[in-house]
C-alpha atoms as a PDB file:
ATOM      1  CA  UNK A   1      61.339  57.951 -71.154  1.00  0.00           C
ATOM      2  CA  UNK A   2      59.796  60.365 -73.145  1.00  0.00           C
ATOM      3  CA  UNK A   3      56.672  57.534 -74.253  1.00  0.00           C
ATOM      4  CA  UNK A   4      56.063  57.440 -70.490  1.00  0.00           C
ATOM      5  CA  UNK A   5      55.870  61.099 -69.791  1.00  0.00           C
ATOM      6  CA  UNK A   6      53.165  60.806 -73.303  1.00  0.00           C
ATOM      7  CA  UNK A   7      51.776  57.927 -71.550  1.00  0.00           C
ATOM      8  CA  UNK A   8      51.047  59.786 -67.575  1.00  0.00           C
ATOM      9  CA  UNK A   9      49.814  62.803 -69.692  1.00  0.00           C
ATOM     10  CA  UNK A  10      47.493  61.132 -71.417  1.00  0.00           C
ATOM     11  CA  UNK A  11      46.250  58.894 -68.479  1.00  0.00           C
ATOM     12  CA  UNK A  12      46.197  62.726 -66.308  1.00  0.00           C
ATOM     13  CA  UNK A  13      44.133  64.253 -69.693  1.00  0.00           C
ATOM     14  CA  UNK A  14      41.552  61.640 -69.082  1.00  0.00           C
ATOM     15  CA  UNK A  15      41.177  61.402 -65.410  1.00  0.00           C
ATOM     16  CA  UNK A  16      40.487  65.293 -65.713  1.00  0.00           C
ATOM     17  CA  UNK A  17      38.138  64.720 -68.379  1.00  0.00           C
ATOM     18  CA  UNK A  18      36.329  61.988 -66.740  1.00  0.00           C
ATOM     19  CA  UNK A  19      36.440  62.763 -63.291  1.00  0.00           C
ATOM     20  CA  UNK A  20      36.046  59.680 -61.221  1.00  0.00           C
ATOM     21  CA  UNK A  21      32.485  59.974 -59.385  1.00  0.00           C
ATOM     22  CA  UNK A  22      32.874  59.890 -55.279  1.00  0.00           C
ATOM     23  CA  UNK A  23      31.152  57.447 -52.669  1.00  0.00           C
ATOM     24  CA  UNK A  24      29.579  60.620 -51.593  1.00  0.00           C
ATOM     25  CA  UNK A  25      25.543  60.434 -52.246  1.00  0.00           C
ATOM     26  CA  UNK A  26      22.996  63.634 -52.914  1.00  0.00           C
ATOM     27  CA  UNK A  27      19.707  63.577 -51.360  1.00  0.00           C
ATOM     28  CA  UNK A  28      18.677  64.183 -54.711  1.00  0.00           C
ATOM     29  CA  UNK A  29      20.152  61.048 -56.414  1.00  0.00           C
ATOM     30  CA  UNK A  30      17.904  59.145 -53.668  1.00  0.00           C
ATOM     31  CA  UNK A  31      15.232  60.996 -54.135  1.00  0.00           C
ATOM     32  CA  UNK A  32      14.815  59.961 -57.816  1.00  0.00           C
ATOM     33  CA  UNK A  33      14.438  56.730 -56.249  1.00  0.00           C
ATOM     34  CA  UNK A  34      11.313  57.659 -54.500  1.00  0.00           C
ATOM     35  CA  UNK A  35       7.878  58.529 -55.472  1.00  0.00           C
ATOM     36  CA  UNK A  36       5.904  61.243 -53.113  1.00  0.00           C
ATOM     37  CA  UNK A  37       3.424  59.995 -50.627  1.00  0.00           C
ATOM     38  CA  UNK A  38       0.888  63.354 -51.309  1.00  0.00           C
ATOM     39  CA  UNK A  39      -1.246  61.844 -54.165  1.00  0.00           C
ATOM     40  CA  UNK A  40       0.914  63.108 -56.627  1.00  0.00           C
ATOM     41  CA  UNK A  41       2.363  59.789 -57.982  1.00  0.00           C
ATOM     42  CA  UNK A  42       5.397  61.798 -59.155  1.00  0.00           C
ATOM     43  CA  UNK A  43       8.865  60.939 -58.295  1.00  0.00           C
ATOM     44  CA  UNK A  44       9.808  62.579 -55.417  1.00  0.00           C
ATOM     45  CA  UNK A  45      12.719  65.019 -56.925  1.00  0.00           C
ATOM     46  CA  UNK A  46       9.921  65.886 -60.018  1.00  0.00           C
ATOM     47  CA  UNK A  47       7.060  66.689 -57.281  1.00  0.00           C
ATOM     48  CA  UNK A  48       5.227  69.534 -58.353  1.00  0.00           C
ATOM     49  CA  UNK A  49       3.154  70.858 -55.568  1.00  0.00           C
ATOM     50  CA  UNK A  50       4.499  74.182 -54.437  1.00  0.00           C
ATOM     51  CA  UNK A  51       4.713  73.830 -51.013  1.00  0.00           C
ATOM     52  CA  UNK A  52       4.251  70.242 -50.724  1.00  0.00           C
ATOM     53  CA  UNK A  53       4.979  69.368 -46.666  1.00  0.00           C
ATOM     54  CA  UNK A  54       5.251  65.427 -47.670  1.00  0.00           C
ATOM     55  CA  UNK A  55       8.352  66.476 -50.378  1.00  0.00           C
ATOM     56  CA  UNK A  56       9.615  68.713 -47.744  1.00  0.00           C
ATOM     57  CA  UNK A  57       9.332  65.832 -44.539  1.00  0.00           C
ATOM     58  CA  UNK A  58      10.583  63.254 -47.443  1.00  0.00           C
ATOM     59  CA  UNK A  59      13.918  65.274 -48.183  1.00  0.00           C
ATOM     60  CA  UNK A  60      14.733  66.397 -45.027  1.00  0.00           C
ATOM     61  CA  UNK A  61      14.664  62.850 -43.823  1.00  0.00           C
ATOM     62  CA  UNK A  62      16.603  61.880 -46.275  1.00  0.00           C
ATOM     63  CA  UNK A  63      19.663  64.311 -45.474  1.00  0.00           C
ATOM     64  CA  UNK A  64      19.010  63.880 -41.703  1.00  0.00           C
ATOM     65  CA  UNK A  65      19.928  59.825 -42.820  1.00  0.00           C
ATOM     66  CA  UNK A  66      22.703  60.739 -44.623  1.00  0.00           C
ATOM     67  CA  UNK A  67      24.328  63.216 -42.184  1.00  0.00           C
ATOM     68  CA  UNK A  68      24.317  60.290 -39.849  1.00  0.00           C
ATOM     69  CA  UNK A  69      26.194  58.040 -42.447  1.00  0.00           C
ATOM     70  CA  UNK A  70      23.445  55.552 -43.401  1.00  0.00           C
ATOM     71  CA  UNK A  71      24.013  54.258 -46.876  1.00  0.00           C
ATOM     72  CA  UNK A  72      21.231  55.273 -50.078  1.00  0.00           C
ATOM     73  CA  UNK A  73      20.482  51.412 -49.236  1.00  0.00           C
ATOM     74  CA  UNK A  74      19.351  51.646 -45.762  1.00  0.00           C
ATOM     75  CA  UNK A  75      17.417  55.169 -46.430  1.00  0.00           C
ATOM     76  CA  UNK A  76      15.784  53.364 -49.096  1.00  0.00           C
ATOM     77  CA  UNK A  77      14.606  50.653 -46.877  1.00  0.00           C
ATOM     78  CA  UNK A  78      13.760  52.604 -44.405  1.00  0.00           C
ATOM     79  CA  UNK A  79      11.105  54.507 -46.671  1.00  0.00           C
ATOM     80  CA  UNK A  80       9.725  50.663 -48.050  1.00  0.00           C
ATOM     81  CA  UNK A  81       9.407  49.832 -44.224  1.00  0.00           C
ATOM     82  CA  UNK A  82       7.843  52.974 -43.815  1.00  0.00           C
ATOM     83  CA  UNK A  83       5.026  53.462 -46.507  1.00  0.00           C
ATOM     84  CA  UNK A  84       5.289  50.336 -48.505  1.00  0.00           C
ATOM     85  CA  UNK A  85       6.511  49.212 -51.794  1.00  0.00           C
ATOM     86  CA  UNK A  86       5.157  51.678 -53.509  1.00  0.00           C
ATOM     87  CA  UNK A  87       6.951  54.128 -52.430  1.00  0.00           C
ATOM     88  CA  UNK A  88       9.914  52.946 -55.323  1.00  0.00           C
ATOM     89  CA  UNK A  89       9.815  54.764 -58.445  1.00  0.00           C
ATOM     90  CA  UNK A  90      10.815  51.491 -59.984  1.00  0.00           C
ATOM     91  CA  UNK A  91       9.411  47.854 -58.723  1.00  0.00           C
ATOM     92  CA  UNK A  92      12.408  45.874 -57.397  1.00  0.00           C
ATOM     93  CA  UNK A  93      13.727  43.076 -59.964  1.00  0.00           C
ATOM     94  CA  UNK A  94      11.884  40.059 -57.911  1.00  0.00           C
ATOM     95  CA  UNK A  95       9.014  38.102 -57.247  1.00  0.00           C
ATOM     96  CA  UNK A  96       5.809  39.087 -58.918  1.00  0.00           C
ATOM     97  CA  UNK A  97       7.708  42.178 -60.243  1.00  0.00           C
ATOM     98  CA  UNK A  98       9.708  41.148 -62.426  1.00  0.00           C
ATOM     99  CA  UNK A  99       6.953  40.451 -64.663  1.00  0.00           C
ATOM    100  CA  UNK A 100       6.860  44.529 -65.211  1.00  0.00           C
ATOM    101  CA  UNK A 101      10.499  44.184 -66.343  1.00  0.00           C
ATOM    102  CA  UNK A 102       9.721  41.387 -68.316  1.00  0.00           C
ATOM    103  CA  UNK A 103       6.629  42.183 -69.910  1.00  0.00           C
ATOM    104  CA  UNK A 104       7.149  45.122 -72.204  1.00  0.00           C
ATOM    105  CA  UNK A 105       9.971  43.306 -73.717  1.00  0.00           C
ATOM    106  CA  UNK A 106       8.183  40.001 -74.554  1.00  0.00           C
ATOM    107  CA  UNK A 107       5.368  41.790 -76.233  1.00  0.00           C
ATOM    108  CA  UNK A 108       8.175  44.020 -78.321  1.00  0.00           C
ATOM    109  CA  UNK A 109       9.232  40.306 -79.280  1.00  0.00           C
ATOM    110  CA  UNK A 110       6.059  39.018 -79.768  1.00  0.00           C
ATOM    111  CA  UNK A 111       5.056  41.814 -81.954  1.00  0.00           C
ATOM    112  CA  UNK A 112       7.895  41.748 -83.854  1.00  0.00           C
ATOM    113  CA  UNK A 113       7.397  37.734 -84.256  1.00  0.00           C
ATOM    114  CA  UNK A 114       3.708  38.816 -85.867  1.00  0.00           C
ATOM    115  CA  UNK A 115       4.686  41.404 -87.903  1.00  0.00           C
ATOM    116  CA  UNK A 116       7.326  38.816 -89.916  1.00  0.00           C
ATOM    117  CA  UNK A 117       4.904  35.973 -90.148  1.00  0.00           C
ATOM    118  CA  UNK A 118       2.711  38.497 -91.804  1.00  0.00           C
ATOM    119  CA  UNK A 119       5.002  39.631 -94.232  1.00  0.00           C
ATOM    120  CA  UNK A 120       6.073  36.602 -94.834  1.00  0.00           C
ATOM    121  CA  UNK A 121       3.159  35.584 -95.813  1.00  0.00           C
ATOM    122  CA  UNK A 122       2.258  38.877 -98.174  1.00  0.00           C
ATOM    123  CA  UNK A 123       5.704  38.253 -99.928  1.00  0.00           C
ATOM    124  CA  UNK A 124       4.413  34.342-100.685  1.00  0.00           C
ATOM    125  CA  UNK A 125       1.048  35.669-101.837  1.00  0.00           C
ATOM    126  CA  UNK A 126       2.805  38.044-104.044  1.00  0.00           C
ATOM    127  CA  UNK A 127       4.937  35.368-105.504  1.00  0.00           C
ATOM    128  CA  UNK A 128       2.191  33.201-106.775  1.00  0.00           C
ATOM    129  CA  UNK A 129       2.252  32.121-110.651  1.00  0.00           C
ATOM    130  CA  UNK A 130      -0.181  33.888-111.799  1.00  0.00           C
ATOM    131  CA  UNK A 131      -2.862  30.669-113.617  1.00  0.00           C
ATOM    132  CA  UNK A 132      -2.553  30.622-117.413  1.00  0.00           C
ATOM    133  CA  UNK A 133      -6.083  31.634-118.034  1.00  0.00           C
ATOM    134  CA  UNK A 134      -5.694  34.870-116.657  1.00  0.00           C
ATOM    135  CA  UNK A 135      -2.272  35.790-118.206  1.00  0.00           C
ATOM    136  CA  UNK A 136      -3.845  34.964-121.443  1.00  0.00           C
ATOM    137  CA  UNK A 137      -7.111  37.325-120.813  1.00  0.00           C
ATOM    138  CA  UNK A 138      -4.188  40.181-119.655  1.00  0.00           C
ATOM    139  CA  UNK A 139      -2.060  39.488-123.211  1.00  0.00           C
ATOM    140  CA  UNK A 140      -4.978  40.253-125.349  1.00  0.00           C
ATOM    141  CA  UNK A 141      -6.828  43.038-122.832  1.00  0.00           C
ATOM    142  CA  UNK A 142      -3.131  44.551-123.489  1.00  0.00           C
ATOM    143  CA  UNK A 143      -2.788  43.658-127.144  1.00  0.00           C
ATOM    144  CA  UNK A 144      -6.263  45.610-127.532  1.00  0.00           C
ATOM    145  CA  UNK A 145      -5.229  48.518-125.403  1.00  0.00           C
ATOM    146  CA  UNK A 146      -2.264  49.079-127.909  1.00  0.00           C
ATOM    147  CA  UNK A 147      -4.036  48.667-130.799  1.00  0.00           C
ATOM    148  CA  UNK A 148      -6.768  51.466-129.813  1.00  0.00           C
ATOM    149  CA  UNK A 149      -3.255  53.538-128.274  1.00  0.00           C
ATOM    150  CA  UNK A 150      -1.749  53.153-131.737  1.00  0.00           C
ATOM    151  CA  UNK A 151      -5.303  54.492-133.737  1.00  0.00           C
ATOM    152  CA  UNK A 152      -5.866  57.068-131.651  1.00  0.00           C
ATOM    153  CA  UNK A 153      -1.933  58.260-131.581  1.00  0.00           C
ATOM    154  CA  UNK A 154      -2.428  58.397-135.626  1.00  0.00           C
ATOM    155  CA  UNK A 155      -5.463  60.104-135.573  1.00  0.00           C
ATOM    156  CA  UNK A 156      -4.426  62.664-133.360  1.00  0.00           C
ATOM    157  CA  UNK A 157      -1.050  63.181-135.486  1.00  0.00           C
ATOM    158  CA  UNK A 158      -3.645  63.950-138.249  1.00  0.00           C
ATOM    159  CA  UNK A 159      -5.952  66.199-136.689  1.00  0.00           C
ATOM    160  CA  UNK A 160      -3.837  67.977-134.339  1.00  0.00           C
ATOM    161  CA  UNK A 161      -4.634  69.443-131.065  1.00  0.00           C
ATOM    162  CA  UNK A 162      -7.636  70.832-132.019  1.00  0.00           C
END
């Protein structure tokens, strides 16, 4: 008994914390659908004219729509019949636009495929044996450089500083 009453007050503590959101729709949640027909080419909630008469006409359409119980759907529509598919803030997920969905993520990919092959092939070059000849020249350029490190360490352990 008691694990149930734990249980319900829990499942209460959550449903109060994560309020369950209603059918109900705002003009505003449409309007962030929308862009604004003035010349703005902002989206229609974000439109920053002052007294912009196309944002005003736009929203007040859109709550004259809802207040006779058309769905964000069919107000939607309505405004694509209206003025055209560019009046979406985003293209619809068909036809020739999906190709703006698609697009920025297949150059990400490509990008990313061209970055490895280069850096593949910088860790290769890197891991080339170095030819003989050369690490031969390097063993006595270094055997000299010590040489001249060790003279001029003794010498200065004579002189001093000065």
């Amino acid at each position: 008994m008691r694990r149930r009453l734990i249980g319900i007050g829990l499942f209460l503590l959550l449903m109060l914390a994560f309020p369950m959101r209603l059918a109900a729709t705002t003009v505003d949640e449409i309007a962030s659908q929308l862009i604004c027909q003035c010349g703005c080419y902002t989206v229609l909630n974000n439109c920053v004219h002052g007294e912009c008469m196309v944002r005003d006409s736009m929203t007040k359409s859109i709550e004259l729509k809802l207040a006779q119980g058309q769905s964000p759907e069919q107000i939607i529509q309505a405004f694509v019949t209206q003025y055209g598919e560019v009046v979406l803030a985003a293209p619809p997920k068909q036809g020739f636009n999906l190709t703006a969905w698609i697009t920025p993520f297949a150059a990400i990919i490509f990008g990313a495929g061209i970055i490895w092959l280069a850096i593949k092939r910088w860790v290769k070059r890197g891991q080339k044996a170095v030819p003989v000849k050369v690490r031969k020249v390097a063993e006595e350029d270094e055997e000299k450089y010590q040489l001249r490190l060790e003279q001029e360490l003794k010498e200065y352990g004579e002189r001093g500083f000065r």
